[in-house]
Protein backbone atom coordinates (compact mmCIF):
# COMPACT_ATOMS: atom_id res chain seq x y z
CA UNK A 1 -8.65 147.16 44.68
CA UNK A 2 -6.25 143.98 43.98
CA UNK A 3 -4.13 143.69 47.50
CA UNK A 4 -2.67 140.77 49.01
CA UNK A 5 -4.70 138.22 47.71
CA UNK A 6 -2.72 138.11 45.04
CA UNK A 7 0.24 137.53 46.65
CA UNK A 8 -0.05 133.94 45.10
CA UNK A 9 0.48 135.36 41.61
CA UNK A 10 4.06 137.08 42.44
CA UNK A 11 7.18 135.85 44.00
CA UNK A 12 11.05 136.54 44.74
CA UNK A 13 13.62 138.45 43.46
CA UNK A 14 16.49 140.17 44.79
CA UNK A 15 19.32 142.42 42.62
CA UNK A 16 22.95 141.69 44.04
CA UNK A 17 25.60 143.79 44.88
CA UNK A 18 28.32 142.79 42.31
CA UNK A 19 28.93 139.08 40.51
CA UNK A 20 29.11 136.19 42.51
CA UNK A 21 30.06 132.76 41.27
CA UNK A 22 29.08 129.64 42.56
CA UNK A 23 30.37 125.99 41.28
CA UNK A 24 27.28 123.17 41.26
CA UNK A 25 28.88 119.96 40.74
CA UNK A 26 27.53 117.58 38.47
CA UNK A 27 25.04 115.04 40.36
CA UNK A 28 26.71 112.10 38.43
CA UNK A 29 29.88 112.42 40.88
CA UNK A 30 32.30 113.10 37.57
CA UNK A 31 34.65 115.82 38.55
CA UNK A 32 35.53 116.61 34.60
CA UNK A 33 32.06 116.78 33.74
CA UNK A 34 30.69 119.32 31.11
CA UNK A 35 29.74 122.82 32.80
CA UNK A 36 27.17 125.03 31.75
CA UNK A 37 27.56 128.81 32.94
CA UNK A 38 25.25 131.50 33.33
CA UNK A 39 25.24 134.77 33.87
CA UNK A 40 21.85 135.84 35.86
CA UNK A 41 20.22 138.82 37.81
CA UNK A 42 18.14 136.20 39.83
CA UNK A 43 19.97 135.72 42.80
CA UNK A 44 21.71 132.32 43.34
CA UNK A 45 20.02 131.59 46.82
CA UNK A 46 16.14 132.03 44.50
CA UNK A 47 17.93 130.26 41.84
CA UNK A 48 18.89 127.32 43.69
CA UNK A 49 15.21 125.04 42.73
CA UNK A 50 15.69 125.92 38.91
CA UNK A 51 19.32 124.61 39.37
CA UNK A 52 18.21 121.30 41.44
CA UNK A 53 15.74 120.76 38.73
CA UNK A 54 18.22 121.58 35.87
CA UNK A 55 20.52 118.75 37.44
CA UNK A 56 18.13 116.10 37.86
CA UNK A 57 17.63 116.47 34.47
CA UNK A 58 20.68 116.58 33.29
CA UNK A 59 22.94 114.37 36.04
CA UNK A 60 25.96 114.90 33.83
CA UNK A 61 26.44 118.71 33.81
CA UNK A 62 27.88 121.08 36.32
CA UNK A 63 26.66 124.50 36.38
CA UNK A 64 28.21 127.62 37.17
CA UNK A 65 26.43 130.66 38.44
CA UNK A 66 27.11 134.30 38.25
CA UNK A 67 25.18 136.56 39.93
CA UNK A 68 25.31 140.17 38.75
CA UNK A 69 23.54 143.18 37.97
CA UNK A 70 21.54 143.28 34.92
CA UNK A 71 24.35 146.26 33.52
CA UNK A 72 27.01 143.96 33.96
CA UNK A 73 25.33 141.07 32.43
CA UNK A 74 25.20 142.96 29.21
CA UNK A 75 28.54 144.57 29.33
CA UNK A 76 30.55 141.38 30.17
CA UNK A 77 29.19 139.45 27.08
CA UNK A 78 29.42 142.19 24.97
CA UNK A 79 33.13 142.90 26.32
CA UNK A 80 33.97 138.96 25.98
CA UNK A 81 32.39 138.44 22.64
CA UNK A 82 34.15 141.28 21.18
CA UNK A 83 37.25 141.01 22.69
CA UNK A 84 36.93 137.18 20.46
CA UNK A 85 36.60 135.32 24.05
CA UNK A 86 33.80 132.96 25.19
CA UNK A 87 30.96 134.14 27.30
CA UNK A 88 28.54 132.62 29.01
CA UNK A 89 26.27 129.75 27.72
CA UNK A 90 23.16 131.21 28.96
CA UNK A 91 21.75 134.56 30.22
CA UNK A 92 19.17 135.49 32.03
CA UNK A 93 17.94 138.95 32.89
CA UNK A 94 15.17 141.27 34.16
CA UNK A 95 16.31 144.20 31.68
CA UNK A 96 14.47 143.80 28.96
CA UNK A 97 15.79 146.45 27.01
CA UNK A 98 19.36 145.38 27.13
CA UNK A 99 18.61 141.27 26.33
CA UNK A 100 16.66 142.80 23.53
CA UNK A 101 19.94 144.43 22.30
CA UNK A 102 21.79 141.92 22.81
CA UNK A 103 19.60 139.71 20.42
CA UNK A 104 19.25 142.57 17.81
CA UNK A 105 22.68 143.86 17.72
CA UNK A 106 23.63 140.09 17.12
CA UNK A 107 25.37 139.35 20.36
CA UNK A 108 22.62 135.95 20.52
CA UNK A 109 22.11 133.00 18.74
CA UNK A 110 18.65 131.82 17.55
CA UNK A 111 17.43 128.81 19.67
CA UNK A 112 14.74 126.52 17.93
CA UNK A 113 13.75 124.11 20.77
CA UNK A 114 10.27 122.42 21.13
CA UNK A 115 8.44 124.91 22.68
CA UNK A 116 9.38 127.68 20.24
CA UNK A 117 6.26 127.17 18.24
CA UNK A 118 4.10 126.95 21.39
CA UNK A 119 5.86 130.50 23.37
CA UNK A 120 3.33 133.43 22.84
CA UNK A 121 4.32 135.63 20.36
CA UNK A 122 4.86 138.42 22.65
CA UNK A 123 7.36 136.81 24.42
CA UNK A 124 9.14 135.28 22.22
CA UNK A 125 11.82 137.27 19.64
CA UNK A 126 12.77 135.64 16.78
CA UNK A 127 13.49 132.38 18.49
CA UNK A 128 16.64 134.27 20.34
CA UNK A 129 15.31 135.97 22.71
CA UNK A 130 12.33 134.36 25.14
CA UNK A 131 10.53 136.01 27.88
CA UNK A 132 10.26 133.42 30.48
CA UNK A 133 8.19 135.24 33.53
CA UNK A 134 5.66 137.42 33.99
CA UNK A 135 5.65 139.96 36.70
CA UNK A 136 3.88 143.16 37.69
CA UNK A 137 4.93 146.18 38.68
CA UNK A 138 2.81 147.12 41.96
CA UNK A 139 2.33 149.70 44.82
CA UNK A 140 3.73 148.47 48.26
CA UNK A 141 2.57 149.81 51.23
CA UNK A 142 3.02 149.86 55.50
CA UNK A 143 -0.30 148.26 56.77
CA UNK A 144 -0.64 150.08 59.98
CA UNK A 145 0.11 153.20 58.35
CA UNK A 146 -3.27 152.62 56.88
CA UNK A 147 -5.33 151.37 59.45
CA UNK A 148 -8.90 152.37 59.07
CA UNK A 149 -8.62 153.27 55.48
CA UNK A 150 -7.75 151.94 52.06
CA UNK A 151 -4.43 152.39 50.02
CA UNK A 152 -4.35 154.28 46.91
CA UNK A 153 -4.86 151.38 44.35
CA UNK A 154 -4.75 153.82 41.04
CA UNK A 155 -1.96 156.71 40.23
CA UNK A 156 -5.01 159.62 40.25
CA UNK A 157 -5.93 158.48 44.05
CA UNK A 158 -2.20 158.11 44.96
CA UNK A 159 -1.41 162.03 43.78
CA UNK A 160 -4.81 162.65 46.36
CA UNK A 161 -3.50 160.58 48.75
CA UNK A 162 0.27 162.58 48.81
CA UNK A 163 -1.35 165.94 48.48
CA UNK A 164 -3.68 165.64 51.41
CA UNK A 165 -1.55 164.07 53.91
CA UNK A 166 1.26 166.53 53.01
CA UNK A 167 3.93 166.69 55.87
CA UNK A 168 2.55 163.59 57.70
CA UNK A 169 4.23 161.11 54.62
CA UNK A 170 6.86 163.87 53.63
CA UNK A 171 10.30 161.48 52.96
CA UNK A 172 8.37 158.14 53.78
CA UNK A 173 7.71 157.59 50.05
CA UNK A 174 10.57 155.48 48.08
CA UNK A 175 10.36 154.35 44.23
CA UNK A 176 12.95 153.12 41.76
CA UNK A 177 15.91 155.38 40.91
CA UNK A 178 15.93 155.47 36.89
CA UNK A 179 19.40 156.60 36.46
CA UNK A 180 20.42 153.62 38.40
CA UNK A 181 17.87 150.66 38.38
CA UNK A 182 17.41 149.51 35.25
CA UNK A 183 13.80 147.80 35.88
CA UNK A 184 12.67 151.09 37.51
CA UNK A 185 13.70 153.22 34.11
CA UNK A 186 11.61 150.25 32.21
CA UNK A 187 9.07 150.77 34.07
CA UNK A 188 8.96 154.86 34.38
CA UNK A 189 9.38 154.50 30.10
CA UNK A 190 6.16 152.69 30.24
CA UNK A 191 4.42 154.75 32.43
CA UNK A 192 4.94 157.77 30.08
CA UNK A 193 3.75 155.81 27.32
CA UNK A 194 0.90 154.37 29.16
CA UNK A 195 -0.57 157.25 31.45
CA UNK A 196 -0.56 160.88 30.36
CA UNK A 197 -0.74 162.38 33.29
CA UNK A 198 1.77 160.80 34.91
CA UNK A 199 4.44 163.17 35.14
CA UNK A 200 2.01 164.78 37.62
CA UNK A 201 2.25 161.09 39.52
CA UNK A 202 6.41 162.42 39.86
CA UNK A 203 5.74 165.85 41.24
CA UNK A 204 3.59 165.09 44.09
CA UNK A 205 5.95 162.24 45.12
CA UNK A 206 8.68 165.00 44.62
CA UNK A 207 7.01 167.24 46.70
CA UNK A 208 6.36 164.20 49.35
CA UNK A 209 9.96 164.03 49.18
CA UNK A 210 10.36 160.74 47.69
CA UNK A 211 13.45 158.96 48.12
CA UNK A 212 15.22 156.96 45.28
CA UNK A 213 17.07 153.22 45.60
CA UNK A 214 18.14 151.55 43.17
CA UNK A 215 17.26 147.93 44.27
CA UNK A 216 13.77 146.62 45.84
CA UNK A 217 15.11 145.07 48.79
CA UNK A 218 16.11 148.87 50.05
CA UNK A 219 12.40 150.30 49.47
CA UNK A 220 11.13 147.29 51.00
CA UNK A 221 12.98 147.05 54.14
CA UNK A 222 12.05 150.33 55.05
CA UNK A 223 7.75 149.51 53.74
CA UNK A 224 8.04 146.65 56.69
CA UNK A 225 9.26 148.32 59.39
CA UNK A 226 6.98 151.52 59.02
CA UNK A 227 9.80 154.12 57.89
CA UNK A 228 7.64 154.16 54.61
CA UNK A 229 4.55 154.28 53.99
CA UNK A 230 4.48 153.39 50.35
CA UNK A 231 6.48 152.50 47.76
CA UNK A 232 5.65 152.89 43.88
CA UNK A 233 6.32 150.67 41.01
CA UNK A 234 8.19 148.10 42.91
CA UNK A 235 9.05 144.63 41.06
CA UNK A 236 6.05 142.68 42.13
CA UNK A 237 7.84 139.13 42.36
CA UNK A 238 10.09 140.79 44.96
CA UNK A 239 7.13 142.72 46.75
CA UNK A 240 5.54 139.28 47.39
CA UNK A 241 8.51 137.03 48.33
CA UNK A 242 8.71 140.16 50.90
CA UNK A 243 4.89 140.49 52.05
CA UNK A 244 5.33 136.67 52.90
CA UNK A 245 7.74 136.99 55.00
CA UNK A 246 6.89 140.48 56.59
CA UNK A 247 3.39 140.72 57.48
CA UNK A 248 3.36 144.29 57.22
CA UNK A 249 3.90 144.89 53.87
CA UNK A 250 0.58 144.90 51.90
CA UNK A 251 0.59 144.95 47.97
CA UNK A 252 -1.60 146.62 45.47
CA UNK A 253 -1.70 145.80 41.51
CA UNK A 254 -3.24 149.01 40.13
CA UNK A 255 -6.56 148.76 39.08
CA UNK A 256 -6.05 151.76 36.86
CA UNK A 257 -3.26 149.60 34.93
CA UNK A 258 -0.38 147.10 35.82
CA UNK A 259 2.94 146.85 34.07
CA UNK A 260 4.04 143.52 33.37
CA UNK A 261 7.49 143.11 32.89
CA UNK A 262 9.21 139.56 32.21
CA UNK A 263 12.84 138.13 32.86
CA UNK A 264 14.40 137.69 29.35
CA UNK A 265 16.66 134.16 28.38
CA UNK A 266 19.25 134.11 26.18
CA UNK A 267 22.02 131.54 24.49
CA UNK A 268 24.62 134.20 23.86
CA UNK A 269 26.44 134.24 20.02
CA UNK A 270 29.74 133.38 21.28
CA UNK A 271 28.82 130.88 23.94
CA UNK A 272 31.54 128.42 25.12
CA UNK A 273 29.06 125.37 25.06
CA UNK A 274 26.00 126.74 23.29
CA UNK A 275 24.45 123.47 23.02
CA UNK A 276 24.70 123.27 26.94
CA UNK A 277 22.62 126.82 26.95
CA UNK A 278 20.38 125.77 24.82
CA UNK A 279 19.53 122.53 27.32
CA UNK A 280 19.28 125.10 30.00
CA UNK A 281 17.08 127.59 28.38
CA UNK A 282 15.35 124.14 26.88
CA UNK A 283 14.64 123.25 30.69
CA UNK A 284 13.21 126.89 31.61
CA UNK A 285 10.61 126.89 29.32
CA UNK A 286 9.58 123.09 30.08
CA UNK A 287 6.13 122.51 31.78
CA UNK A 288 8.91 121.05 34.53
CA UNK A 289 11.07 124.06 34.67
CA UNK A 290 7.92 126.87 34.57
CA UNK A 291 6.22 124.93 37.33
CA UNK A 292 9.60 125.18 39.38
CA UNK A 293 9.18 128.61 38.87
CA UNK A 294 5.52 129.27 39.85
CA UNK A 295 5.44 126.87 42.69
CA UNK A 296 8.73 126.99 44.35
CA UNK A 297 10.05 130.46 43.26
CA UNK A 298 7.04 131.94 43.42
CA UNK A 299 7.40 133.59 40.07
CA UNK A 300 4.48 133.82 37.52
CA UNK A 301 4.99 131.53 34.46
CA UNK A 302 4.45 132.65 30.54
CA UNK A 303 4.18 128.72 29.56
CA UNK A 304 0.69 127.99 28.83
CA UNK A 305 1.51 124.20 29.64
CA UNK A 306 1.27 125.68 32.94
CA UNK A 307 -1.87 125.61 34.40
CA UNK A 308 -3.08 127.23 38.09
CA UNK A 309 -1.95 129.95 39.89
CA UNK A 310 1.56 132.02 39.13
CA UNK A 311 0.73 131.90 35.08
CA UNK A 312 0.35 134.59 32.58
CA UNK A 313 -3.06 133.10 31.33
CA UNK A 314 -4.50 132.96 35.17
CA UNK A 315 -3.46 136.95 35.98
CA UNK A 316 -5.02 137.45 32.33
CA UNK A 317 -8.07 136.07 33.31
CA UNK A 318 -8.34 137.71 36.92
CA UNK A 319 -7.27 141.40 35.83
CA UNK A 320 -7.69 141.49 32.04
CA UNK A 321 -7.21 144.39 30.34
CA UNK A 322 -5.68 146.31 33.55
CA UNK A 323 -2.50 144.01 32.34
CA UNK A 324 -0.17 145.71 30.12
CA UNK A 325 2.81 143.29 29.53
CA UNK A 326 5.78 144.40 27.54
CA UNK A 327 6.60 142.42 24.62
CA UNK A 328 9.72 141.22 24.13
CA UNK A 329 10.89 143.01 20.59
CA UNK A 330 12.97 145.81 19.43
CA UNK A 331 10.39 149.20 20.74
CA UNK A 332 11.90 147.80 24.00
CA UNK A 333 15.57 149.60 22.43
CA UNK A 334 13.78 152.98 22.29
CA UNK A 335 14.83 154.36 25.68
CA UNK A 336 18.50 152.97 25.44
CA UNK A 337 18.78 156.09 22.73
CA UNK A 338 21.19 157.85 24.92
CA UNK A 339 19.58 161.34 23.55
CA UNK A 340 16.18 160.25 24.11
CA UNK A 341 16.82 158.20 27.97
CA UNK A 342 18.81 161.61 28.85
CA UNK A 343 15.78 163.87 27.96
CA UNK A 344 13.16 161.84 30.05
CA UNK A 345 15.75 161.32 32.87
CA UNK A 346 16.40 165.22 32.85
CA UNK A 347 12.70 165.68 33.17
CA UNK A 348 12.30 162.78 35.79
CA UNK A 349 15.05 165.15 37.85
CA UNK A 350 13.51 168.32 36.83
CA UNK A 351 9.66 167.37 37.98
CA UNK A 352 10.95 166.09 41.16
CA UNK A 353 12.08 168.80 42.42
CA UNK A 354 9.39 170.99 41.67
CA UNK A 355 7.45 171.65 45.08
């Protein structure tokens, strides 16, 4: 079973509310400096080292952040661009699906920079589209709650573990709501594609009363301070910034398999300073900007310039073939079919209430 030893191989993440901007000032002093913007689902507080180290850089450019919802991010630049206004220079985004679209539907410009050759071929799209993290999707769970025994570490011993402790866990389970949180549909897509029993997995956490959120933090509040017991397929970066800080939240990567998702970069197609982007997404796949991210954020790096702990090629070599990492390319479109994401969201609803 893979529990919080690993905690050194995840990291933070938190979804906000709505958009928040914030102004960084250039570090050269010069008020009418150049400003790069991005729009990002990494909240600005986490995003704050990649920033510092953006600016040290690049002394001569402000940046502006916008914090939003991986929806909005995609909505806004599609809006802008085809309303024939300027968007944002650079995006950044755990929803997969939706940067994919963005890059296929030709709402992204191609970006040949000097890693591009180097970026593993999973993660990388065309040269638009770049996966720059790799994180897991894991099962969270109240330590005390399991005092004396072991928490389920595969789906098979998680449907034993809801259907023999019945009433005792009824409504302390929480997971993802897919009609709401886009990483949690992501993941629940993969599941069906990579488990074939799971829809059994969603009744007995139906029948345990399982209640839905559509952000981590809310699942995870309520792991640390005992109201839950577990939670399933919770962002792992998120699950760990969390277990560090609450010493009752314990993490499992399932040994049975482990999702890997990754936060996707973009330099949008109508971009008001594309070049600017380009130095920003330029700086996030850097052996500088990756190790930001692995040592400071926490967050598992996809550059194999990286070396240590927090990188793809480590978790590789310490779970193998248990790792199942989405690649970045256009399968990742299949579930935004609104005929297809209705049907498996109408059987999501349907299995869950089955008792």
């Amino acid at each position: 079973m893979r529990v919080l030893p690993f905690l050194c191989l995840l990291g933070g993440l938190s979804l906000p509310a709505s958009a928040q901007a914030v102004l960084f000032p250039a570090l050269s002093g010069d008020a009418s400096a150049q400003t790069v913007t991005v729009y990002s689902s990494l909240d600005e507080p986490m995003a704050r080292p990649m920033i510092a180290g953006f600016q040290a850089a690049n002394p001569d450019v402000a940046v502006r952040y916008e914090d939003m919802l991986t929806g909005e991010i995609y909505d806004r630049i599609v809006r802008e661009t085809d309303a024939g206004l300027k968007t944002a220079d650079f995006a950044f985004s755990s929803a997969m699906d939706l940067q994919v679209k963005l890059s296929n539907d030709g709402y992204a410009q191609r970006s040949d920079l000097p890693m591009s050759g180097r970026w593993p071929d999973w993660a990388n799209w065309r040269n638009t589209a770049y996966a720059l993290t790799f994180e897991p999707a894991v099962f969270v769970y109240h330590k005390p709650s399991f005092a004396g025994q072991a928490p389920p570490s595969t789906r098979a011993e998680l449907i034993d573990y809801l259907r023999r402790e019945g009433s005792a866990v009824f409504g302390k389970i929480g997971t993802y709501d897919i009609e709401r949180s886009g990483v949690g549909f992501l993941f629940m897509a993969r599941d069906q594609e990579q488990f074939g029993d799971i829809w059994s997995v969603i009744q007995a956490m139906g029948a345990a009363g399982v209640k839905l959120y559509s952000t981590s933090s809310a699942i995870l509040e309520r792991v640390s301070d005992g109201r839950f017991v577990l939670g399933y397929n919770i962002l792992g970066s998120y699950a760990a910034d969390w277990a560090s800080r609450h010493p009752d939240v314990g993490i499992v990567l399932p040994r049975d398999y482990t999702v890997v998702m990754s936060r996707i970069g973009l330099v949008p197609q109508a971009a008001a300073s594309p070049d600017l982007g380009r130095r920003y997404l330029e700086f996030f796949m850097s052996k500088e900007g990756q190790t930001i991210m692995a040592r400071e954020l926490q967050i598992p790096a996809v550059s194999p310039e990286v070396a240590g702990v927090n990188t793809a090629n480590t978790m590789r070599e310490m779970l193998g073939a248990q790792l199942r990492p989405v690649p970045v390319s256009p399968g990742l479109m299949v579930y935004l079919d609104q005929v297809k994401r209705a049907r498996l969201i109408a059987r999501w609803n349907e299995v869950l209430r089955l008792q």
